[in-house]
PDB file of N, CA and C in Angstrom:
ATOM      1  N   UNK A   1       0.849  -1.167   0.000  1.00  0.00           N
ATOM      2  CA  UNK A   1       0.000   0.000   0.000  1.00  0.00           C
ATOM      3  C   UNK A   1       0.895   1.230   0.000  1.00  0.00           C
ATOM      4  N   UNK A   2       0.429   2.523  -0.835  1.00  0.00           N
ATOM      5  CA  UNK A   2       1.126   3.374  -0.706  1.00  0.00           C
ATOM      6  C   UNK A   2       0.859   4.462   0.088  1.00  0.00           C
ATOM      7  N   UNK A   3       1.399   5.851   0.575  1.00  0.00           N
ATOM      8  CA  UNK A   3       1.239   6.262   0.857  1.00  0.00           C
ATOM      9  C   UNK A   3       1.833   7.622   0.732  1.00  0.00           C
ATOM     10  N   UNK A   4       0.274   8.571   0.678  1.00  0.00           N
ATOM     11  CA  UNK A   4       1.310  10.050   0.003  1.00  0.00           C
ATOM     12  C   UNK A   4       0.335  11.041   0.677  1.00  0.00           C
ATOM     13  N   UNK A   5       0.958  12.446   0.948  1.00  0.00           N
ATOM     14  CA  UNK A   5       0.791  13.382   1.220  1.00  0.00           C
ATOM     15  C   UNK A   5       0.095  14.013   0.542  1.00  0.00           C
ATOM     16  N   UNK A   6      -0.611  15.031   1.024  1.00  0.00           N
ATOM     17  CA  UNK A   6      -1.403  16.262  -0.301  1.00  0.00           C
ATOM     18  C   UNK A   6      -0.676  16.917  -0.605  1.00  0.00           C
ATOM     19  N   UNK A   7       0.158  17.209   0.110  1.00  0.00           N
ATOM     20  CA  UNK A   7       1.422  18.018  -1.176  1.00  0.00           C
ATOM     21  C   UNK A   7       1.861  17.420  -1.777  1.00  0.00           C
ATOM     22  N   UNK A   8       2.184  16.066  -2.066  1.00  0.00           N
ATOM     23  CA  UNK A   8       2.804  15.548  -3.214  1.00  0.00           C
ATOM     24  C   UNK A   8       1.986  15.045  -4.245  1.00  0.00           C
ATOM     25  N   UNK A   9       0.596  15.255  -4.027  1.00  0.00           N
ATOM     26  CA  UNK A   9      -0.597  15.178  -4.856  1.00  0.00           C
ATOM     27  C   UNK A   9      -0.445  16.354  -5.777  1.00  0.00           C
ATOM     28  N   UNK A  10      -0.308  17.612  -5.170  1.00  0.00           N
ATOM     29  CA  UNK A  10      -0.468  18.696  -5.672  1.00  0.00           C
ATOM     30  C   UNK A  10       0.396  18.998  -7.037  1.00  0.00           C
ATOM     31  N   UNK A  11       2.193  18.624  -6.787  1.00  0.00           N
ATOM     32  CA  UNK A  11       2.725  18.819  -6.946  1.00  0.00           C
ATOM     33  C   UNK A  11       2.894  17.563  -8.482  1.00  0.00           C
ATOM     34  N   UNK A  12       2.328  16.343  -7.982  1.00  0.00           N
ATOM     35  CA  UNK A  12       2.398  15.490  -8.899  1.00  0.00           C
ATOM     36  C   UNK A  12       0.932  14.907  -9.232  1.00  0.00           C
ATOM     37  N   UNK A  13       0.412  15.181  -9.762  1.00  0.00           N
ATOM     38  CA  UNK A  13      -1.410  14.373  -9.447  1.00  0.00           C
ATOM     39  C   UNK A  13      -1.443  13.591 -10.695  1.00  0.00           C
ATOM     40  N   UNK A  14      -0.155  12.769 -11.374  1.00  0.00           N
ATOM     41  CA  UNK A  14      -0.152  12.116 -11.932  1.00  0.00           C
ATOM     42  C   UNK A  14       0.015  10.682 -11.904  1.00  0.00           C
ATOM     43  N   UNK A  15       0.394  10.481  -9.996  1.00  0.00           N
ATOM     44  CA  UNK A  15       0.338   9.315  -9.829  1.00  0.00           C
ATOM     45  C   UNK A  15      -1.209   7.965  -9.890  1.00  0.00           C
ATOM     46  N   UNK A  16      -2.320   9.606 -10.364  1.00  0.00           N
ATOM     47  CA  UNK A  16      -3.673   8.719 -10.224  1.00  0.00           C
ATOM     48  C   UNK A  16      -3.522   7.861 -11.630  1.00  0.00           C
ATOM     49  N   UNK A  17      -2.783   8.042 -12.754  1.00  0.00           N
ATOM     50  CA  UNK A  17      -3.373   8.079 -13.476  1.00  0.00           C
ATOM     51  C   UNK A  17      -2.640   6.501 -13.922  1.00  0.00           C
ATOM     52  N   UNK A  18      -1.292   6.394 -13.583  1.00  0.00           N
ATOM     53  CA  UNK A  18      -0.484   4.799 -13.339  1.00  0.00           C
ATOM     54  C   UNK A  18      -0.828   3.922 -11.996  1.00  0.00           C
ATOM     55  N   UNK A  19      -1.642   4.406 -11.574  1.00  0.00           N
ATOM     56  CA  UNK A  19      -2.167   3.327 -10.063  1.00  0.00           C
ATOM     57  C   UNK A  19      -2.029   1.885 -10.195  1.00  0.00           C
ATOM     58  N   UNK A  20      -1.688   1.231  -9.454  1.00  0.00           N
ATOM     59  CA  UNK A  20      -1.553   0.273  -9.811  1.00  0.00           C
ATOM     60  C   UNK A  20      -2.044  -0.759  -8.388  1.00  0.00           C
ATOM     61  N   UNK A  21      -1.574   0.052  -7.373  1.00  0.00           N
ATOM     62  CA  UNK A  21      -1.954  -0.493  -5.916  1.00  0.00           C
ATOM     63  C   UNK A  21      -2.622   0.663  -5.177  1.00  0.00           C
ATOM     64  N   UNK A  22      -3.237  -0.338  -3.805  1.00  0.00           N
ATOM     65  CA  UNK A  22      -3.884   0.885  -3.008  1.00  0.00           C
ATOM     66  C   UNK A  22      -3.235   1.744  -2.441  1.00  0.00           C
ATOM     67  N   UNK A  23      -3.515   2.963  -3.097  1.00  0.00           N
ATOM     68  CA  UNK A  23      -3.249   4.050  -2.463  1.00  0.00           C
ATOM     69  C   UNK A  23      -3.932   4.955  -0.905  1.00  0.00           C
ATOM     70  N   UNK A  24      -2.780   5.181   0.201  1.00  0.00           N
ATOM     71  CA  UNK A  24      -3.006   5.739   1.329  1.00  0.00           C
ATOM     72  C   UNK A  24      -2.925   7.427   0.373  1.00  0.00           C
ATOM     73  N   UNK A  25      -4.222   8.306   1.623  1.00  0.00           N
ATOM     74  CA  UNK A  25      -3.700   9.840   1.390  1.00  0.00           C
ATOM     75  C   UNK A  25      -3.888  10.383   3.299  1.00  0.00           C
ATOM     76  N   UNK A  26      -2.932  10.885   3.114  1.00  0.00           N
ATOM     77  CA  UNK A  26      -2.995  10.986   4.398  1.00  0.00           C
ATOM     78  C   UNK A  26      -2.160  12.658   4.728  1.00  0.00           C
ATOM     79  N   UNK A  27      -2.667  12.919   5.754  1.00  0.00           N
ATOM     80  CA  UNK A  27      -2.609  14.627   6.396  1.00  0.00           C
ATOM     81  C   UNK A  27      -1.195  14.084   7.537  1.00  0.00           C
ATOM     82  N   UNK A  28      -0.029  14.623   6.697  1.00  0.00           N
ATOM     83  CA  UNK A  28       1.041  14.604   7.362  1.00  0.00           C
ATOM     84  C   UNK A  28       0.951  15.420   8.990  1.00  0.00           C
ATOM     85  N   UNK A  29       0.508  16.516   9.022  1.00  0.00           N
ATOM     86  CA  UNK A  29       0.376  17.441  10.334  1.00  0.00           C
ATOM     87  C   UNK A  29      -0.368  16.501  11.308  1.00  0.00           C
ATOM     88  N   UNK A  30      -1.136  16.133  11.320  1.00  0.00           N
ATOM     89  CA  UNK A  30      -2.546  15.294  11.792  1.00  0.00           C
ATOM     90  C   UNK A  30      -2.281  14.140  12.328  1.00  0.00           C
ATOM     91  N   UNK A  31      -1.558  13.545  11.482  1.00  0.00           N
ATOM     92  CA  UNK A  31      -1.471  11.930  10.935  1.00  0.00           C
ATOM     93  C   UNK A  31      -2.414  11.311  11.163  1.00  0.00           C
ATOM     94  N   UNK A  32      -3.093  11.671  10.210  1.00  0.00           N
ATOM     95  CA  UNK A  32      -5.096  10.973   9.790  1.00  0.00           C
ATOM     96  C   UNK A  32      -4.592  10.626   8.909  1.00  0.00           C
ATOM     97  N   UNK A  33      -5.514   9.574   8.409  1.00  0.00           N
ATOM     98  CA  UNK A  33      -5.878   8.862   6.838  1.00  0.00           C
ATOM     99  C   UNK A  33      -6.710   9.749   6.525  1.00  0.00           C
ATOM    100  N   UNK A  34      -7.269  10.576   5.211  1.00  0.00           N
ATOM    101  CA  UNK A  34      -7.686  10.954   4.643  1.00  0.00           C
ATOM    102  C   UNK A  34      -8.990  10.572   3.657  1.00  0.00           C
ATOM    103  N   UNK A  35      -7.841   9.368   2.772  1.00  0.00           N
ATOM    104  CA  UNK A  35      -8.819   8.883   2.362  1.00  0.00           C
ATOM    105  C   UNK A  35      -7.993   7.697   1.767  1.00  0.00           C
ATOM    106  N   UNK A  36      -8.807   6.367   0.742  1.00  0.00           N
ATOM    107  CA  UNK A  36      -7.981   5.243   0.329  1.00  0.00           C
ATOM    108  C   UNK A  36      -8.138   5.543  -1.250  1.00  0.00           C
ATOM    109  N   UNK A  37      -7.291   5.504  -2.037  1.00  0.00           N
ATOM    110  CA  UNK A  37      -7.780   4.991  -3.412  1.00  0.00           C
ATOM    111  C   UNK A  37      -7.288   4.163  -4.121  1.00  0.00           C
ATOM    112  N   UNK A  38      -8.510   3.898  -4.592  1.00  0.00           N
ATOM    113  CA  UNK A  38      -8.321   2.230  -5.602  1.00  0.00           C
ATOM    114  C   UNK A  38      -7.991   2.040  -6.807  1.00  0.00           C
ATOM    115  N   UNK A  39      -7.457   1.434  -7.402  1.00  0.00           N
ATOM    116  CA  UNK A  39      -7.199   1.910  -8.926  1.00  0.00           C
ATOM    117  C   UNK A  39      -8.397   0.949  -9.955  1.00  0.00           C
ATOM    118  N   UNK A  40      -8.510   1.408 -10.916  1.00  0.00           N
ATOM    119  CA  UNK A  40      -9.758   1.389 -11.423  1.00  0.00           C
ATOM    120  C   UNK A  40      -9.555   0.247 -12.162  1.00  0.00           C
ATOM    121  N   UNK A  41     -10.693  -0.785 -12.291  1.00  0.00           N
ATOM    122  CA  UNK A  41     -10.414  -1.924 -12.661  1.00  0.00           C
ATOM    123  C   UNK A  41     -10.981  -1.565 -14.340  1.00  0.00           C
ATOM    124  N   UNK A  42     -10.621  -2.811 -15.173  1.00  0.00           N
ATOM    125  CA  UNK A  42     -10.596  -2.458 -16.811  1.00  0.00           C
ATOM    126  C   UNK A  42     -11.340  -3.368 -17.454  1.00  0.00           C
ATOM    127  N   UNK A  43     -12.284  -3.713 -16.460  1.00  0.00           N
ATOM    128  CA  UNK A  43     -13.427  -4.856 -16.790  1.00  0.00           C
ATOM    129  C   UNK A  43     -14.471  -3.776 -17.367  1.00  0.00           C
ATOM    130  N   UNK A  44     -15.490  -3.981 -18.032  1.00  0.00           N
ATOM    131  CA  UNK A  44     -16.336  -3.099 -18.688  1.00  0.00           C
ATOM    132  C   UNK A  44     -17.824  -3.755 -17.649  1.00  0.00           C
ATOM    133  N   UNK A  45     -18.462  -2.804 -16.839  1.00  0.00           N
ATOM    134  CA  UNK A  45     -19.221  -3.220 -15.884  1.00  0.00           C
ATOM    135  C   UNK A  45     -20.358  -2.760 -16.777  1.00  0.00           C
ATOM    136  N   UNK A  46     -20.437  -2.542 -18.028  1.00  0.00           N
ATOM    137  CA  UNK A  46     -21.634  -2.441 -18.168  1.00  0.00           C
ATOM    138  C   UNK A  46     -22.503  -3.421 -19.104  1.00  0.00           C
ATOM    139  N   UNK A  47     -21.885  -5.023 -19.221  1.00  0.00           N
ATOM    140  CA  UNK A  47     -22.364  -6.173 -19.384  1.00  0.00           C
ATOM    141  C   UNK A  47     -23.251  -6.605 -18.038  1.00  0.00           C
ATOM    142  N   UNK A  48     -22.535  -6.375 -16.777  1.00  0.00           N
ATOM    143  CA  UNK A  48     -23.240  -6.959 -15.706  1.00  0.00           C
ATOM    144  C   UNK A  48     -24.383  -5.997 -14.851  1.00  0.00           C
ATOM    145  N   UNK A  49     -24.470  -4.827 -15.725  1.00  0.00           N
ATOM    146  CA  UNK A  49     -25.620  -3.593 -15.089  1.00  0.00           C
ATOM    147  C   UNK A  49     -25.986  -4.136 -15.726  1.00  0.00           C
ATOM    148  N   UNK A  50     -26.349  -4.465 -17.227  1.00  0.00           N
ATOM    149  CA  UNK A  50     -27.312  -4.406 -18.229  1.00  0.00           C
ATOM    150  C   UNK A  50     -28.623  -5.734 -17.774  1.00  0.00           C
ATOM    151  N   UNK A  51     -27.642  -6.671 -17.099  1.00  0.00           N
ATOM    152  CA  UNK A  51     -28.793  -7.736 -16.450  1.00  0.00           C
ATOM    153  C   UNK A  51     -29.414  -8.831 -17.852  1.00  0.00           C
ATOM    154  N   UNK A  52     -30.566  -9.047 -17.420  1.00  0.00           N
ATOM    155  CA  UNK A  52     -31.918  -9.571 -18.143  1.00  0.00           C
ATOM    156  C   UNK A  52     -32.033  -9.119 -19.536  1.00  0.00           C
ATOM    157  N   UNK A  53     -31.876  -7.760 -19.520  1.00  0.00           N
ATOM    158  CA  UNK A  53     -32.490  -6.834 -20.533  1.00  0.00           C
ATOM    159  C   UNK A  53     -31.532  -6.502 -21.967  1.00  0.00           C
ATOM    160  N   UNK A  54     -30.537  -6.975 -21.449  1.00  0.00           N
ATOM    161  CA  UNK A  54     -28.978  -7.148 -22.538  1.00  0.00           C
ATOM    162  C   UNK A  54     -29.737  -7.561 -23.741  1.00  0.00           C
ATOM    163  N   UNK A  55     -30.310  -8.131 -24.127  1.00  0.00           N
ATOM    164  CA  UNK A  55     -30.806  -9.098 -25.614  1.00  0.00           C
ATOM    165  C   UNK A  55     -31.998  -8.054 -25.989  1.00  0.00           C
ATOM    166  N   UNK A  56     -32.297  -7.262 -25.217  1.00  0.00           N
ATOM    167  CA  UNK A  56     -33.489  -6.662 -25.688  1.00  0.00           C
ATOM    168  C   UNK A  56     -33.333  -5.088 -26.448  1.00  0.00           C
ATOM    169  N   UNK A  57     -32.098  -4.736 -26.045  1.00  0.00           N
ATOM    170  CA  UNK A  57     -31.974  -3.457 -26.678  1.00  0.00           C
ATOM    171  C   UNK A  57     -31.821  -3.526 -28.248  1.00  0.00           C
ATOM    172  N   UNK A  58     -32.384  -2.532 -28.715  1.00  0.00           N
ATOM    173  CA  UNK A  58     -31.929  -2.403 -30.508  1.00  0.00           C
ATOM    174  C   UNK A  58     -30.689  -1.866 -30.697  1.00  0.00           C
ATOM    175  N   UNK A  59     -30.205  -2.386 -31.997  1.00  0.00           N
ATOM    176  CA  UNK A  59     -29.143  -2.189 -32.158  1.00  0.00           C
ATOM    177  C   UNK A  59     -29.554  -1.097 -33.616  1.00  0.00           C
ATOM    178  N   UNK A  60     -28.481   0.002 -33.590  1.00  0.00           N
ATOM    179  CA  UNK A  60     -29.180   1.294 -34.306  1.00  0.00           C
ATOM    180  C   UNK A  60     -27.648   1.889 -34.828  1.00  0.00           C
ATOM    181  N   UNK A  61     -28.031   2.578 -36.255  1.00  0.00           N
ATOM    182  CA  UNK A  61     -27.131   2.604 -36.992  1.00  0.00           C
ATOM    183  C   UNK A  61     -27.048   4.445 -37.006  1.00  0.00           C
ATOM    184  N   UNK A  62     -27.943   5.422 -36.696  1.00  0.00           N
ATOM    185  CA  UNK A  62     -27.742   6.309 -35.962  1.00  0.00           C
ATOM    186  C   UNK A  62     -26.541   6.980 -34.510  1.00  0.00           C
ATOM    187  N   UNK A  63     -26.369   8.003 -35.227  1.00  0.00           N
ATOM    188  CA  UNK A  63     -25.404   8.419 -34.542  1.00  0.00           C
ATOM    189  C   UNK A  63     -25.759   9.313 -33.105  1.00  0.00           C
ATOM    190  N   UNK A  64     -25.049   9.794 -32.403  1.00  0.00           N
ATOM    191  CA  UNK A  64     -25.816   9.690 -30.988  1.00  0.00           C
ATOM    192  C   UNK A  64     -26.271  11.256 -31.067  1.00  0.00           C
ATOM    193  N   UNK A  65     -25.837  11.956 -31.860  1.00  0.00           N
ATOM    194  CA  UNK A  65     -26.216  13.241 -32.096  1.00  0.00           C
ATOM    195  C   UNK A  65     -27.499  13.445 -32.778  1.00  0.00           C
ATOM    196  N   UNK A  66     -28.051  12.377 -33.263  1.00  0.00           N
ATOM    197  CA  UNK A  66     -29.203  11.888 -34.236  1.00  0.00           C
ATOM    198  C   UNK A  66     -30.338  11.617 -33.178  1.00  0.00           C
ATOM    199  N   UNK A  67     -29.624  10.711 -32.088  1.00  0.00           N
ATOM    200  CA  UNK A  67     -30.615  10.455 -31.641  1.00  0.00           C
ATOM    201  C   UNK A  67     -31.254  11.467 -30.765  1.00  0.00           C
ATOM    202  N   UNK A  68     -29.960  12.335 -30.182  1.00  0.00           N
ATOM    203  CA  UNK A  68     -30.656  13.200 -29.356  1.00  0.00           C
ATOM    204  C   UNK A  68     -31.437  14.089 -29.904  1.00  0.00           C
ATOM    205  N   UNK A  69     -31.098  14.359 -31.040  1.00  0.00           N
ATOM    206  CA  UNK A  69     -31.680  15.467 -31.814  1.00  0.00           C
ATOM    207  C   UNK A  69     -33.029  14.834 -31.590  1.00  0.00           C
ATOM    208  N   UNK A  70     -33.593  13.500 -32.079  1.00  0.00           N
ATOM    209  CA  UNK A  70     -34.742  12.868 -32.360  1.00  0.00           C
ATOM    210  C   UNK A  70     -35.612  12.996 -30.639  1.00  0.00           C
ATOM    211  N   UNK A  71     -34.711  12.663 -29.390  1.00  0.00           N
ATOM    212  CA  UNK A  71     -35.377  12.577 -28.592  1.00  0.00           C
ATOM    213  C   UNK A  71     -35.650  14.120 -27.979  1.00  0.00           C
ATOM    214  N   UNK A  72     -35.241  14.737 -28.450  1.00  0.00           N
ATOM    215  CA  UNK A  72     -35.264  16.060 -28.132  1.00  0.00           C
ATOM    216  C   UNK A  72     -36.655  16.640 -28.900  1.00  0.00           C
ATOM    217  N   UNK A  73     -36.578  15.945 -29.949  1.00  0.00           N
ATOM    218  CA  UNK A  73     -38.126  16.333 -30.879  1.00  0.00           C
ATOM    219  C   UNK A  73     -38.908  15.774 -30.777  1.00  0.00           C
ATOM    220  N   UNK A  74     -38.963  14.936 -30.343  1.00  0.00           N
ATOM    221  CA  UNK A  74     -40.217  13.946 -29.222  1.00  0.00           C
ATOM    222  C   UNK A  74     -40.833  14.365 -28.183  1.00  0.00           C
ATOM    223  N   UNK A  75     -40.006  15.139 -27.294  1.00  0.00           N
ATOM    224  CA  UNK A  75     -40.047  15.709 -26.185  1.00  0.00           C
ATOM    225  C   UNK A  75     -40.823  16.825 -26.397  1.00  0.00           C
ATOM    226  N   UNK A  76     -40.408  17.942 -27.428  1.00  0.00           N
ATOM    227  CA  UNK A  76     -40.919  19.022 -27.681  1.00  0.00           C
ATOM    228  C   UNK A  76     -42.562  18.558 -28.182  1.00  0.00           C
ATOM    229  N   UNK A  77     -42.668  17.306 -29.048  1.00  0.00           N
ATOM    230  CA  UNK A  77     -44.000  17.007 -29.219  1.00  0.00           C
ATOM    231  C   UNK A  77     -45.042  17.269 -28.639  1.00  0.00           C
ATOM    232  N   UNK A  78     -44.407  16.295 -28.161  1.00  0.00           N
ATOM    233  CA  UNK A  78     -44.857  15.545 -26.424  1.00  0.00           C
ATOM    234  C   UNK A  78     -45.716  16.637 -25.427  1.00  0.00           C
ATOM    235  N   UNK A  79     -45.012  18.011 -25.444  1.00  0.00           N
ATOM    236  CA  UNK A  79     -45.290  19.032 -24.263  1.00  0.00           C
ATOM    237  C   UNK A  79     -45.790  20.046 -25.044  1.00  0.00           C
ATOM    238  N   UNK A  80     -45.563  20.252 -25.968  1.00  0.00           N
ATOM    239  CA  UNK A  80     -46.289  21.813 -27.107  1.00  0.00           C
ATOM    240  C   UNK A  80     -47.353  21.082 -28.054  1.00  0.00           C
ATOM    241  N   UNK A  81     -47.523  19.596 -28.131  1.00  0.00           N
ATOM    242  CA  UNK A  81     -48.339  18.874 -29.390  1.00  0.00           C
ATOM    243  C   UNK A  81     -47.972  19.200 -30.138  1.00  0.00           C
ATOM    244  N   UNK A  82     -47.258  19.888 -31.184  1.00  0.00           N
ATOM    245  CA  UNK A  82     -46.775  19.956 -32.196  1.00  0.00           C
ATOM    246  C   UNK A  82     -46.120  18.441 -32.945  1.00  0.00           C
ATOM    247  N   UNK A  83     -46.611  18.903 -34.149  1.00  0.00           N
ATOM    248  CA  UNK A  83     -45.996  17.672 -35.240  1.00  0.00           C
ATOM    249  C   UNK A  83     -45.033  18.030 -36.859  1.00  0.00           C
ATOM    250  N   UNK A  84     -44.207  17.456 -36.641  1.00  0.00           N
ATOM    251  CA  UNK A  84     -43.492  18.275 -37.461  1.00  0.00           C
ATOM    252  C   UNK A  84     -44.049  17.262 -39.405  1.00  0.00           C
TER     253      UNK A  84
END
């Protein structure tokens, strides 16, 4: 486990970004723990949110700027009745 100061956060806040083990932060004056951090795992968690419902989504050849545009004009429908 490591352990680092907020000034050497400050000074370097690039150690978040090679993490590799748990990181201690801790208040040198004090000598509190602060806080722990974890380094971020590289599994894609959003197979195991998706659940049940994984097989059910459409798969769409629209781009995401398309869609918002679209749900954005749905919306406006929706609340003014208007139809374009």
């Amino acid at each position: 486990m490591l352990s680092i100061g907020i000034g050497e956060i400050q000074k370097n806040s690039s150690v978040f970004s090679n993490l590799t083990e748990v990181m201690q932060i801790i208040d040198k004056r004090k000598k509190q723990v602060l806080a722990m951090v974890y380094p971020v795992q590289n599994v894609s968690v959003v197979d195991s949110l998706a659940g049940k419902y994984r097989d059910k989504v459409k798969s769409t050849t629209l781009s995401i700027e398309e869609i918002k545009e679209l749900a954005m004009q749905s919306a406006m429908e929706d609340k003014y009745g208007l139809s374009s």
